[in-house]
N, C-alpha and C. Protein backbone atom coordinates (compact mmCIF):
# COMPACT_ATOMS: atom_id res chain seq x y z
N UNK A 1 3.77 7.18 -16.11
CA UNK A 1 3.93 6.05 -15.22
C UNK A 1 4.05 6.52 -13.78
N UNK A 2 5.03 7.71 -13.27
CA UNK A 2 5.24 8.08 -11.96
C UNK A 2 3.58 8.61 -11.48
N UNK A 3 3.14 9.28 -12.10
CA UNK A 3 1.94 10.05 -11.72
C UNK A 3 0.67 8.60 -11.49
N UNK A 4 0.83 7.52 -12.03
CA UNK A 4 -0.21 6.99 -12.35
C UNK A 4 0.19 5.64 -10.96
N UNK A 5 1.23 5.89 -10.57
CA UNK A 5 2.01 5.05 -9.30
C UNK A 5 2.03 5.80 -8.02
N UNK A 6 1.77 6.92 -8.13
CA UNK A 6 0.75 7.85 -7.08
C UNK A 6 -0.63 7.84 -6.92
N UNK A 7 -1.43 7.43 -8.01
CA UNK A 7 -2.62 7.26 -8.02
C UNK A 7 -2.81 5.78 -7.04
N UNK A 8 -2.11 4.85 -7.85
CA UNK A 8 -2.42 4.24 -7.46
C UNK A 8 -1.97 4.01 -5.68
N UNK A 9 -1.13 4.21 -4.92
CA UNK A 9 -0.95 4.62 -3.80
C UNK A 9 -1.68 5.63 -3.19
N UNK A 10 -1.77 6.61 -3.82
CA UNK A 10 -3.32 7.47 -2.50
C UNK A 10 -4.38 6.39 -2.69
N UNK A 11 -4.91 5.66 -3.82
CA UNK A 11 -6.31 4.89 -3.85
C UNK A 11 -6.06 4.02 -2.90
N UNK A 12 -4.83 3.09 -2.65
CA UNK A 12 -5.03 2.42 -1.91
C UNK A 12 -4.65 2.66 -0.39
N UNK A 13 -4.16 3.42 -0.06
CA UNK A 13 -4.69 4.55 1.03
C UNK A 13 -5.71 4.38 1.73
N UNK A 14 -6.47 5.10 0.54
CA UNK A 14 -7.65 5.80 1.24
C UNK A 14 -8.35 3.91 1.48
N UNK A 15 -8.06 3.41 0.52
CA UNK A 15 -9.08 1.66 0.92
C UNK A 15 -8.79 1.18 2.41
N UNK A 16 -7.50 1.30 2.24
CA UNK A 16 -6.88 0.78 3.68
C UNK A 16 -7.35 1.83 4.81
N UNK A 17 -7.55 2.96 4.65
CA UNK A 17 -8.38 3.59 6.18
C UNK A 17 -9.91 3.43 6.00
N UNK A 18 -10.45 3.30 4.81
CA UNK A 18 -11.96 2.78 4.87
C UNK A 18 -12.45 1.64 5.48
N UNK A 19 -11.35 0.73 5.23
CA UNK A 19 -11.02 -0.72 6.13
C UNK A 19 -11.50 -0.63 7.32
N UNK A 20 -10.85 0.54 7.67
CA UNK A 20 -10.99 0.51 9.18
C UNK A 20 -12.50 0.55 10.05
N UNK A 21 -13.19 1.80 8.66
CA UNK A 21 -14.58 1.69 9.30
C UNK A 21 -15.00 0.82 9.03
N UNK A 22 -15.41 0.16 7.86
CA UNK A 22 -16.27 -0.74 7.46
C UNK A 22 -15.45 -2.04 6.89
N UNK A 23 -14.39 -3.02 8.16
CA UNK A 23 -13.83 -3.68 7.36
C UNK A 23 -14.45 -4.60 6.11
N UNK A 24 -15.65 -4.94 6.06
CA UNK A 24 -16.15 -5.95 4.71
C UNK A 24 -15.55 -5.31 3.33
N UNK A 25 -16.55 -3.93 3.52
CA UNK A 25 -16.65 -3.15 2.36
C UNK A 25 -15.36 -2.62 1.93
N UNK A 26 -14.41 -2.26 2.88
CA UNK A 26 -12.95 -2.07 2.99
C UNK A 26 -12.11 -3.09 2.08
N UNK A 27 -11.86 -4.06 2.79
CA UNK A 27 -11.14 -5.07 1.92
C UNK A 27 -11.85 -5.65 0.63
N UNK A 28 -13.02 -5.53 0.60
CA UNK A 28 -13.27 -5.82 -0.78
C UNK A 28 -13.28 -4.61 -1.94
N UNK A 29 -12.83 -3.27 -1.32
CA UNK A 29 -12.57 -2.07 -2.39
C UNK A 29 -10.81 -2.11 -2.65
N UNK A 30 -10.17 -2.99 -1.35
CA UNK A 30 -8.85 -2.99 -1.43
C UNK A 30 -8.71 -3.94 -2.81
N UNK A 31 -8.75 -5.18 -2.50
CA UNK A 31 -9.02 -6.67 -3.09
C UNK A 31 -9.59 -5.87 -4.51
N UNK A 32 -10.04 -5.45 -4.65
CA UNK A 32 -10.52 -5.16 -6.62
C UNK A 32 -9.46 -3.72 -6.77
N UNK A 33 -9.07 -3.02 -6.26
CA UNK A 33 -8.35 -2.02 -6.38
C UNK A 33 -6.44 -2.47 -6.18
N UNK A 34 -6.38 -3.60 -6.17
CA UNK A 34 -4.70 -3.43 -6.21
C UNK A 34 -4.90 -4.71 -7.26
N UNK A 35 -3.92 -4.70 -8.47
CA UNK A 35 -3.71 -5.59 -9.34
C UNK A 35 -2.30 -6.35 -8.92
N UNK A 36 -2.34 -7.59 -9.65
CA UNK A 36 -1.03 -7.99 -9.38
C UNK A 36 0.04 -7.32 -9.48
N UNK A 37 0.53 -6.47 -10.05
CA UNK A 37 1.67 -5.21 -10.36
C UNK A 37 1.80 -4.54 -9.46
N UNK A 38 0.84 -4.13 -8.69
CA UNK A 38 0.06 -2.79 -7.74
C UNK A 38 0.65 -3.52 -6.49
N UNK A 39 0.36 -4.59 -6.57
CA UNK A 39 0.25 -5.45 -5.18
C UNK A 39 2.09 -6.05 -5.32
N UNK A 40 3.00 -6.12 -5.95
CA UNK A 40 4.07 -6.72 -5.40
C UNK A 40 4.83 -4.91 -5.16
N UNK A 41 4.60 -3.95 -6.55
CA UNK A 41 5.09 -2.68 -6.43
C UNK A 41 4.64 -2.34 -4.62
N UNK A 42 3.87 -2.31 -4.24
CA UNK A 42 3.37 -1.86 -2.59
C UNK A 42 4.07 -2.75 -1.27
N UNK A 43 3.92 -4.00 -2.18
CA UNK A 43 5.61 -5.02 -1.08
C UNK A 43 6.67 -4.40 -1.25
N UNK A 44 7.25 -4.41 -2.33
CA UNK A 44 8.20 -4.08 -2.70
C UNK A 44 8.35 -2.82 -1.60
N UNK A 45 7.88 -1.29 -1.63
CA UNK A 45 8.38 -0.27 -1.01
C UNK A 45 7.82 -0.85 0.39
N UNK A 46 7.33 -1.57 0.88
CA UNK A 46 6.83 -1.81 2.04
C UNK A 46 8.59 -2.58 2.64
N UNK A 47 9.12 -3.31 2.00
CA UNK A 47 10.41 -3.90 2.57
C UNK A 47 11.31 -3.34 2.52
N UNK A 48 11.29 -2.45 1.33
CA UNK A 48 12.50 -1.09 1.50
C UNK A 48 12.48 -0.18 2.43
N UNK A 49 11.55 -0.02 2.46
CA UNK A 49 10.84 0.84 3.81
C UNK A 49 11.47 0.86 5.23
N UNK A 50 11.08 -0.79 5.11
CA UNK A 50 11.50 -1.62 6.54
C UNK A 50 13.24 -1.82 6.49
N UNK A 51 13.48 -2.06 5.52
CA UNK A 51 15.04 -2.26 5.49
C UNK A 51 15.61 -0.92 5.63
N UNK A 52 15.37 0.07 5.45
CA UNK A 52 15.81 1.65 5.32
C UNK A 52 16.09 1.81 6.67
N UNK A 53 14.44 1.97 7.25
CA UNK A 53 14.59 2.08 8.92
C UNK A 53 15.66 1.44 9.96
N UNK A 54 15.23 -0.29 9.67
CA UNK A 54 16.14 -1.04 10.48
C UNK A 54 17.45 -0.35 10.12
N UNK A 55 18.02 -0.23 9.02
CA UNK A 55 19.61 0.21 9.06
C UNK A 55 19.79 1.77 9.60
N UNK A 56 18.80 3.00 9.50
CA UNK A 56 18.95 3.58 10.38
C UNK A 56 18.97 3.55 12.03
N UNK A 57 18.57 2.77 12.33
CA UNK A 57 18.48 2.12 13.91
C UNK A 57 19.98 2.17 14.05
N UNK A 58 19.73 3.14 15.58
CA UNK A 58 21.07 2.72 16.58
C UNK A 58 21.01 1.75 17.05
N UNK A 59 22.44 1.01 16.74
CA UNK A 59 22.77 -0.66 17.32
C UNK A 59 23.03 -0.51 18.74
């Protein structure tokens, strides 16, 4: 499961900087490459993320 939750995070990676060149082709390799699981697991550390930081912030 851990190894296969790295996979899936470098793949979508690399979609999200392909984005950049070619947004069409980009978001539609993103869009078939994150499943519903894939896609709340990637919110999910995306708000922990954000919550981590903000509480490291000097007030």
């Amino acid at each position: 499961m851990k190894g296969r939750f790295g996979d899936v995070l470098v793949g979508t990676a690399g979609d999200m900087a392909g984005t950049v060149v070619d947004p069409r082709q980009g978001l539609s390799k993103l869009r078939s490459a994150l499943s519903g699981r894939a896609a709340v697991m990637l919110a999910a550390g995306l708000a922990l993320g954000y919550l981590v930081a903000r509480s490291r912030r000097a007030p």
